[in-house]
PDB file of N, CA and C in Angstrom:
ATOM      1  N   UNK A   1      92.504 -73.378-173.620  1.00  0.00           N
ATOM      2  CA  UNK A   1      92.407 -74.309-174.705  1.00  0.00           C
ATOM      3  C   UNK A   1      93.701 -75.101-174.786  1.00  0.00           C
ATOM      4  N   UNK A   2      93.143 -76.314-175.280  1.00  0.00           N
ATOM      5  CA  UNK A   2      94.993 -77.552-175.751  1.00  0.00           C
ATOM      6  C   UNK A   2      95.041 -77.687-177.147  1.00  0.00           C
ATOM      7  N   UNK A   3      96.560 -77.092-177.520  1.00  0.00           N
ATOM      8  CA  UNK A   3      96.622 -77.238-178.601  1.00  0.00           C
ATOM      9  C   UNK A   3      97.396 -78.129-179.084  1.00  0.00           C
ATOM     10  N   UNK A   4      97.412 -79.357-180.072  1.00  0.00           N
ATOM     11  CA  UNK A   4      98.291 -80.552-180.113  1.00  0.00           C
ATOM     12  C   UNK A   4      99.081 -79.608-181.271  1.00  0.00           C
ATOM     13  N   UNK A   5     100.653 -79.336-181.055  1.00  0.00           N
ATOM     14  CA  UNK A   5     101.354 -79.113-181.776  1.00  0.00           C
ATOM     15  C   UNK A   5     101.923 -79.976-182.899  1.00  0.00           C
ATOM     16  N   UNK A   6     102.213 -79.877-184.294  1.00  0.00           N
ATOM     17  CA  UNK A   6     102.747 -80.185-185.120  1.00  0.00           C
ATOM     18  C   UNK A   6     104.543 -79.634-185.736  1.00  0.00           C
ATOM     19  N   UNK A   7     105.434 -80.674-185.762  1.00  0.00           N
ATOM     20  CA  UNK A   7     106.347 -80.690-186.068  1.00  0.00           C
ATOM     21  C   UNK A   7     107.660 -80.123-185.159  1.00  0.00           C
ATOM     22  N   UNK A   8     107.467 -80.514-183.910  1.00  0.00           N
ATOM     23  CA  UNK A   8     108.133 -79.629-183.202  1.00  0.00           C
ATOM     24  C   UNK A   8     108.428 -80.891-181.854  1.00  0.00           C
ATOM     25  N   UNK A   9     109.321 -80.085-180.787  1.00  0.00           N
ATOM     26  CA  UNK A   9     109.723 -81.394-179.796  1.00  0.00           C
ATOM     27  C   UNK A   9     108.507 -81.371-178.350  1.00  0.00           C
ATOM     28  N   UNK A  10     108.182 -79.768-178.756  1.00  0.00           N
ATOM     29  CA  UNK A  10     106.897 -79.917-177.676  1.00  0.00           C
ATOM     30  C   UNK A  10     105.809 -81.022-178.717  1.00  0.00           C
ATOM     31  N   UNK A  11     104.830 -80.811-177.701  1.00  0.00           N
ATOM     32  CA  UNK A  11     103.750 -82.118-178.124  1.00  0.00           C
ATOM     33  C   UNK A  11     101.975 -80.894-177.890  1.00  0.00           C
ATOM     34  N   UNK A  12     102.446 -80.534-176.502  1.00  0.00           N
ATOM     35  CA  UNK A  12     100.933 -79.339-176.812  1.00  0.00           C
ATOM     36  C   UNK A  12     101.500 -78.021-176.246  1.00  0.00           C
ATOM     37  N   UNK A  13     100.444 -77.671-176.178  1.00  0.00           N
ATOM     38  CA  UNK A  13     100.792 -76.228-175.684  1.00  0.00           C
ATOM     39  C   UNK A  13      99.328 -75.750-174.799  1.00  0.00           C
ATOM     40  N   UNK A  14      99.057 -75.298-173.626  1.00  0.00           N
ATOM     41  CA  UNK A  14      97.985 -74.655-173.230  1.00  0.00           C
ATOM     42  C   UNK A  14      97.645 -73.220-172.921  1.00  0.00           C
ATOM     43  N   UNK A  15      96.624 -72.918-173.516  1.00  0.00           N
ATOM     44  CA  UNK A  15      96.630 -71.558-173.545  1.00  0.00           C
ATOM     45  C   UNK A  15      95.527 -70.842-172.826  1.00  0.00           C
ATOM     46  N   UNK A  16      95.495 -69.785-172.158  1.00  0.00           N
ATOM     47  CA  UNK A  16      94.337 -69.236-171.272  1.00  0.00           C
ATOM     48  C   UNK A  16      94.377 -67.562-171.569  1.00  0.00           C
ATOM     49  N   UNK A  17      93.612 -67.135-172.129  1.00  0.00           N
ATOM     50  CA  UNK A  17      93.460 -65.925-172.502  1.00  0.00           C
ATOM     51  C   UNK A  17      92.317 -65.293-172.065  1.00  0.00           C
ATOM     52  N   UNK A  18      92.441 -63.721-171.673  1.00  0.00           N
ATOM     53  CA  UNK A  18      91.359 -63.155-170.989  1.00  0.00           C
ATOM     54  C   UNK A  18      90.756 -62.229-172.256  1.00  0.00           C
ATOM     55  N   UNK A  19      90.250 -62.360-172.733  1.00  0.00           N
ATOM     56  CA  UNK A  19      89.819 -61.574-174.059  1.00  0.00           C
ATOM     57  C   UNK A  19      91.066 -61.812-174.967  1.00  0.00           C
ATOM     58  N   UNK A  20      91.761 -60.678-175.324  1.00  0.00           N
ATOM     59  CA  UNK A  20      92.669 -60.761-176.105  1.00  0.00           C
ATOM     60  C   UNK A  20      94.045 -60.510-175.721  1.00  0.00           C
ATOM     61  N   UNK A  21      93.588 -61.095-174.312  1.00  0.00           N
ATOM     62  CA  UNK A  21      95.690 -60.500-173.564  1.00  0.00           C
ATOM     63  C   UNK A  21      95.574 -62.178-172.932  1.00  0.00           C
ATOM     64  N   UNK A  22      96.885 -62.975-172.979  1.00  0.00           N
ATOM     65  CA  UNK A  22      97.824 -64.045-172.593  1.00  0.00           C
ATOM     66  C   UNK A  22      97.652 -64.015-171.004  1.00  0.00           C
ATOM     67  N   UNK A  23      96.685 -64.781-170.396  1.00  0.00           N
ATOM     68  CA  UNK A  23      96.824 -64.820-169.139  1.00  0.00           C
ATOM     69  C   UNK A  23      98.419 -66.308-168.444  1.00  0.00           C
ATOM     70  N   UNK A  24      97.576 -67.043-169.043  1.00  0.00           N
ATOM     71  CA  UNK A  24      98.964 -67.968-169.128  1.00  0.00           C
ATOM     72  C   UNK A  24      99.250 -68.934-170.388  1.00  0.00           C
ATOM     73  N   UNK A  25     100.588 -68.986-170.642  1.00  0.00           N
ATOM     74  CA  UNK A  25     101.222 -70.545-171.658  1.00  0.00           C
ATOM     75  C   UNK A  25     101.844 -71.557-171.101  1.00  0.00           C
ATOM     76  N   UNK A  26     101.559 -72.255-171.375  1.00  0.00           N
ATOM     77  CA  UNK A  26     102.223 -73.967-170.789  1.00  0.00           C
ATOM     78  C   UNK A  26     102.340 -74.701-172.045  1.00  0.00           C
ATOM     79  N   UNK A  27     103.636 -75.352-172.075  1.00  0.00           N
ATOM     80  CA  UNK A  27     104.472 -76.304-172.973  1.00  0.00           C
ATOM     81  C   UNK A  27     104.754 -77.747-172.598  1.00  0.00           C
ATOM     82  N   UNK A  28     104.119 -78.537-173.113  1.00  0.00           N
ATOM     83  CA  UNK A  28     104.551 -79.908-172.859  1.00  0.00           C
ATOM     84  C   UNK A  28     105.600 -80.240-173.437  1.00  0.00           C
ATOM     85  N   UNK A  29     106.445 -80.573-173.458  1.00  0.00           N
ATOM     86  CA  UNK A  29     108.383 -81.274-174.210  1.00  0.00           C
ATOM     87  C   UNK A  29     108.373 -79.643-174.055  1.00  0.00           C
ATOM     88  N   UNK A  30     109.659 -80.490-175.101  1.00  0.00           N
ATOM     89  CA  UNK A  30     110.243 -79.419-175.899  1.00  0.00           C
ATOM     90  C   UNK A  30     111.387 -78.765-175.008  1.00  0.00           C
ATOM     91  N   UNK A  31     112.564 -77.612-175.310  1.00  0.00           N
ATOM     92  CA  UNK A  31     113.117 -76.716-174.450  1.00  0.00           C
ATOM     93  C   UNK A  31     113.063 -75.936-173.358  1.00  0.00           C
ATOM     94  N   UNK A  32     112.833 -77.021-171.856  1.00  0.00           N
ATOM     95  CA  UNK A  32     112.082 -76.507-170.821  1.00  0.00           C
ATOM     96  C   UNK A  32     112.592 -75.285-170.490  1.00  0.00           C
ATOM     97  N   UNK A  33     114.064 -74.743-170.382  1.00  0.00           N
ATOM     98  CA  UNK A  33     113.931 -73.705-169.993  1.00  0.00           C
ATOM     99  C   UNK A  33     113.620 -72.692-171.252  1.00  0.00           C
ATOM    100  N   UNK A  34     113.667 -72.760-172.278  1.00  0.00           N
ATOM    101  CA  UNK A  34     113.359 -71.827-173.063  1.00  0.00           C
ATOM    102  C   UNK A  34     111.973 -71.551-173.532  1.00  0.00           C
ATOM    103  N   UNK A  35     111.183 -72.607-173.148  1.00  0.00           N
ATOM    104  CA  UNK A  35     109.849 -72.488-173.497  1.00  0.00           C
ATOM    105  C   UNK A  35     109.056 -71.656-171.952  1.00  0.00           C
ATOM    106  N   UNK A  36     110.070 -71.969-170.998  1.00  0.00           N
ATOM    107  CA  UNK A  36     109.120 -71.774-169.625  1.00  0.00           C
ATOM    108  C   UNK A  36     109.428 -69.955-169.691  1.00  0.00           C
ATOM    109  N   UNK A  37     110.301 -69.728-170.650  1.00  0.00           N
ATOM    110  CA  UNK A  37     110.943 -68.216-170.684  1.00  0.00           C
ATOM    111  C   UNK A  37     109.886 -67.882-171.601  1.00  0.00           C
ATOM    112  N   UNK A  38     109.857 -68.139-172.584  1.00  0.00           N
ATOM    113  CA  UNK A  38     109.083 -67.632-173.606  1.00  0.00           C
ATOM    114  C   UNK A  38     107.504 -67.365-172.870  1.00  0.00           C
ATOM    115  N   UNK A  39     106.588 -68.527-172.067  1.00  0.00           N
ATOM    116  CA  UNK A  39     105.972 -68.310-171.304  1.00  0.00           C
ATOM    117  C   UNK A  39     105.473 -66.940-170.414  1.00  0.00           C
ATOM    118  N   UNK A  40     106.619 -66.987-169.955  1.00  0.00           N
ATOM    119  CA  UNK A  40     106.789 -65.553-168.769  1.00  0.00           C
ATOM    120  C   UNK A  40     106.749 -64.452-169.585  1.00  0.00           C
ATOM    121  N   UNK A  41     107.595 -64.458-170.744  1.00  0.00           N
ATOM    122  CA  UNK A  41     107.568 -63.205-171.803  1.00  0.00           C
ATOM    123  C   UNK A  41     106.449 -62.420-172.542  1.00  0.00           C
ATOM    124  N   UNK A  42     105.534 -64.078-172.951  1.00  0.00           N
ATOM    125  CA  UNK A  42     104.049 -63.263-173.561  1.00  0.00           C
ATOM    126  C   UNK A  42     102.913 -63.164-172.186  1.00  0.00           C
ATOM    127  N   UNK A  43     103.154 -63.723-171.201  1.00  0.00           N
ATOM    128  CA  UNK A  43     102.547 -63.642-170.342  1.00  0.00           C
ATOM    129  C   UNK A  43     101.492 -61.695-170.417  1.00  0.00           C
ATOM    130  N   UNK A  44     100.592 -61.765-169.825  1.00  0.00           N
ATOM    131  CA  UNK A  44     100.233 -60.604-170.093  1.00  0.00           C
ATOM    132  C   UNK A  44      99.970 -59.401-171.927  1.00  0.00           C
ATOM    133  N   UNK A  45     100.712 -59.878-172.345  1.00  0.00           N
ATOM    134  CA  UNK A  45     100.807 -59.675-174.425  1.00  0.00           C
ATOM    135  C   UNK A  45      99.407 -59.571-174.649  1.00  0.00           C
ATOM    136  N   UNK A  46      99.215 -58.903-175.614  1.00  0.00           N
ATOM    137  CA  UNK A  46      97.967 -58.820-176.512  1.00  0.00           C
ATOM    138  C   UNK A  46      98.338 -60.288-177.065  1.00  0.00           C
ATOM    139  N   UNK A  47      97.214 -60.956-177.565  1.00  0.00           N
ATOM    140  CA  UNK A  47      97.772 -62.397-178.881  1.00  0.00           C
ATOM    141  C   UNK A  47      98.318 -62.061-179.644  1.00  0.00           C
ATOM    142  N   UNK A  48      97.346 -61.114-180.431  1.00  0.00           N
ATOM    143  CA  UNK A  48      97.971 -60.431-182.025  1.00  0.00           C
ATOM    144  C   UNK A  48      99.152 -60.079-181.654  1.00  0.00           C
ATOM    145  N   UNK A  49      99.985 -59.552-181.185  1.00  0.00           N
ATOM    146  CA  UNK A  49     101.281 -58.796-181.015  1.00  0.00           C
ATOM    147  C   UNK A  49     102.300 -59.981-181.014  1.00  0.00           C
ATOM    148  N   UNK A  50     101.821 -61.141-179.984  1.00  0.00           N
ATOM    149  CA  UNK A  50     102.219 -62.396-180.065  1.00  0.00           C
ATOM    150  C   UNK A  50     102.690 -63.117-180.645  1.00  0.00           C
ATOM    151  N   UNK A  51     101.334 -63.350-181.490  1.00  0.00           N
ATOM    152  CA  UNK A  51     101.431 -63.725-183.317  1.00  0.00           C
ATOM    153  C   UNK A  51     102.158 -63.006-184.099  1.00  0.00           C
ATOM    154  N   UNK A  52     101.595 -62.168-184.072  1.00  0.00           N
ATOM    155  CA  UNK A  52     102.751 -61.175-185.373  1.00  0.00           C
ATOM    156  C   UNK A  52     104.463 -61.127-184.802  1.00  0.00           C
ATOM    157  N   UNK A  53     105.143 -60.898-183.995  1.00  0.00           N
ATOM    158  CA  UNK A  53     106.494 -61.367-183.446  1.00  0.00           C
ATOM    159  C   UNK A  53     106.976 -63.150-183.572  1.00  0.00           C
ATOM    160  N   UNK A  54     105.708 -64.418-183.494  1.00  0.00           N
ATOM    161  CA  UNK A  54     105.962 -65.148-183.636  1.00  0.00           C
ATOM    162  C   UNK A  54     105.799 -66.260-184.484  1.00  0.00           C
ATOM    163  N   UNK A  55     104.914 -65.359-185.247  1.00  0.00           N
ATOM    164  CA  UNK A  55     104.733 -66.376-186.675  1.00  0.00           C
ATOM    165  C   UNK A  55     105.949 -66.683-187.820  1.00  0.00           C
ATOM    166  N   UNK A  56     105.965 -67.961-187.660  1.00  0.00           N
ATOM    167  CA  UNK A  56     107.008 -67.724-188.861  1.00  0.00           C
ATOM    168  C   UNK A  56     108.025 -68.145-188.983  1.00  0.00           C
ATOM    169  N   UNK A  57     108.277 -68.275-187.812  1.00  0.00           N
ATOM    170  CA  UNK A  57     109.745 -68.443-186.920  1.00  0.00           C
ATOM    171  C   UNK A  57     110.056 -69.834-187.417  1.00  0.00           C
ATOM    172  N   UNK A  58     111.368 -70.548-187.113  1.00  0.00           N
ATOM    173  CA  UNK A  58     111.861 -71.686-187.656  1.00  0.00           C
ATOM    174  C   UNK A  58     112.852 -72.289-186.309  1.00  0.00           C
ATOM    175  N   UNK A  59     113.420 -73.776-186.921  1.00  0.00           N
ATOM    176  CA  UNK A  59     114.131 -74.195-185.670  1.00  0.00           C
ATOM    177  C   UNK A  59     114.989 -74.955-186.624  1.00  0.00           C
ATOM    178  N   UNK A  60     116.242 -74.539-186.633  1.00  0.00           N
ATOM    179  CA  UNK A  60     116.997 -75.673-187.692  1.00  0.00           C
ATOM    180  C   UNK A  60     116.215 -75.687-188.738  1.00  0.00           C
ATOM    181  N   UNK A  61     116.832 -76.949-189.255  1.00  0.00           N
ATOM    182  CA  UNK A  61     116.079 -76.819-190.814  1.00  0.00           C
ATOM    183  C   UNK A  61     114.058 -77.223-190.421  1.00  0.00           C
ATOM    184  N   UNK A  62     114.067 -77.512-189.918  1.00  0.00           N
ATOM    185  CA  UNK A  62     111.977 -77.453-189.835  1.00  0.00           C
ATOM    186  C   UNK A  62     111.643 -75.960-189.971  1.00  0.00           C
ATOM    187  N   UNK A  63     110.149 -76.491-190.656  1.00  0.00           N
ATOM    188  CA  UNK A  63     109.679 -75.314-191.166  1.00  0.00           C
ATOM    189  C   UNK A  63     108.983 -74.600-189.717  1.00  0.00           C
ATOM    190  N   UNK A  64     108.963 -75.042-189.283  1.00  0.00           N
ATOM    191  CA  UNK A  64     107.914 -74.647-187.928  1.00  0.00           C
ATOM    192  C   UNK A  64     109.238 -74.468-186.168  1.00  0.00           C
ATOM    193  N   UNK A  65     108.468 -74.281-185.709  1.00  0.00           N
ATOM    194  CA  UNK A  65     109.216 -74.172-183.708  1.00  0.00           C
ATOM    195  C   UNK A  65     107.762 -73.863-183.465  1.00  0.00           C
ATOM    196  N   UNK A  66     108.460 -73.901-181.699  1.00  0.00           N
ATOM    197  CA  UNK A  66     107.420 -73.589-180.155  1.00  0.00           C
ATOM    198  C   UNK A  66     107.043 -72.449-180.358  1.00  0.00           C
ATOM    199  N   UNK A  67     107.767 -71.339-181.019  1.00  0.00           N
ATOM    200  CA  UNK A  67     106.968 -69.993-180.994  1.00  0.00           C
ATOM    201  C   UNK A  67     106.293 -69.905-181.827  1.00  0.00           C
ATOM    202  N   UNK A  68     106.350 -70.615-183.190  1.00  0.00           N
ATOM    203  CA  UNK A  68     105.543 -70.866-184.707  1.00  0.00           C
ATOM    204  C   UNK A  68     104.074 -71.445-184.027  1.00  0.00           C
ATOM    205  N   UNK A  69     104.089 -72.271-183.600  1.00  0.00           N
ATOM    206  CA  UNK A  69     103.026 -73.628-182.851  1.00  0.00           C
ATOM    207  C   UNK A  69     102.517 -72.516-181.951  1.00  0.00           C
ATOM    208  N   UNK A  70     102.695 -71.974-180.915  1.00  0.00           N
ATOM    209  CA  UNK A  70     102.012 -70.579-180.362  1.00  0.00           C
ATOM    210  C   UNK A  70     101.672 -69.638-180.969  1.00  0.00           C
ATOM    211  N   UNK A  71     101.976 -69.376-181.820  1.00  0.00           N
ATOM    212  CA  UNK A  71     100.964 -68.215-182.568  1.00  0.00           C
ATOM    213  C   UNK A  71      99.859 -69.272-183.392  1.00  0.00           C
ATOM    214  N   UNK A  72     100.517 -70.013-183.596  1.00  0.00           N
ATOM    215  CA  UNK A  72      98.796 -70.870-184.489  1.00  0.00           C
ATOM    216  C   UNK A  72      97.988 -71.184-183.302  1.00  0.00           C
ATOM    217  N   UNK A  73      98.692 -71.806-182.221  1.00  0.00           N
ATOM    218  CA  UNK A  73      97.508 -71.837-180.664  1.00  0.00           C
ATOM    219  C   UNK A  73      96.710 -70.619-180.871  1.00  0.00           C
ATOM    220  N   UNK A  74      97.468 -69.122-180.717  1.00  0.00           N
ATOM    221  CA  UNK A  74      97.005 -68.410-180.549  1.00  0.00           C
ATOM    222  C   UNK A  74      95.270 -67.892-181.259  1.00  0.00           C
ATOM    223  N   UNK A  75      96.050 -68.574-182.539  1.00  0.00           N
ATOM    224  CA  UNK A  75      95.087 -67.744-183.834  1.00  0.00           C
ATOM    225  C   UNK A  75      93.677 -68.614-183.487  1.00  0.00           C
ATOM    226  N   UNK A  76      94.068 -69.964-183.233  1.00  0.00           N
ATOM    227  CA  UNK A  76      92.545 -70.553-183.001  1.00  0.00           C
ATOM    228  C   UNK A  76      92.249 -70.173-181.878  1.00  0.00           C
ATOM    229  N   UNK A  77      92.717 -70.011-181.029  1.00  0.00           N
ATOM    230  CA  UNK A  77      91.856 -69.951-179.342  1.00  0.00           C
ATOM    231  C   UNK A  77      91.137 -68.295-179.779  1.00  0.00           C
ATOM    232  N   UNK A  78      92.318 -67.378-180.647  1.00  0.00           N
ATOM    233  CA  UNK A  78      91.072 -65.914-180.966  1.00  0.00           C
ATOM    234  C   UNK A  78      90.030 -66.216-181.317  1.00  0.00           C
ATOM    235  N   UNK A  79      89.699 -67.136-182.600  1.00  0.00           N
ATOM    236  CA  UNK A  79      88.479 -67.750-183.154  1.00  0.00           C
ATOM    237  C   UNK A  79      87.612 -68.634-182.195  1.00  0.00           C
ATOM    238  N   UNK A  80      87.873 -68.709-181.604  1.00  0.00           N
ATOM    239  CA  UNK A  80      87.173 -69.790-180.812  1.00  0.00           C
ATOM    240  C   UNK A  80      86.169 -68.592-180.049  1.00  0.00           C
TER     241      UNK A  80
END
């Protein structure tokens, strides 16, 4: 699934999940090497575990970041 991110320097995010484990993440903008890390990190993850470690999170003063914007990817692609 593509998720168009809100408030952040990435723009989407793509997500491929095999049931409920992170097969792969891909980041458009944003902090290439830190997003391509973060990537490799949930790689394999349950979502939920995902989410719950990355909800929430902040970047400077915005209310939101790349790991905030991935767990909301996350939460819809579960629903989906």
């Amino acid at each position: 699934m593509i998720y168009k991110t809100k408030g952040t320097c990435s723009s989407l995010i793509e997500v491929e999940l095999d049931g409920d484990i992170i097969k792969e993440v891909q980041f458009t903008g944003g902090c290439n090497g830190n997003l391509k890390g973060i990537s490799q990190l949930v790689k394999g993850m349950k979502a939920t575990d995902v989410i719950e470690r990355m909800e929430g999170t902040t970047c400077g003063m915005k209310p939101t970041s790349c790991p905030d914007q991935l767990a909301k990817a996350l939460k819809e692609a579960l629903a989906q």
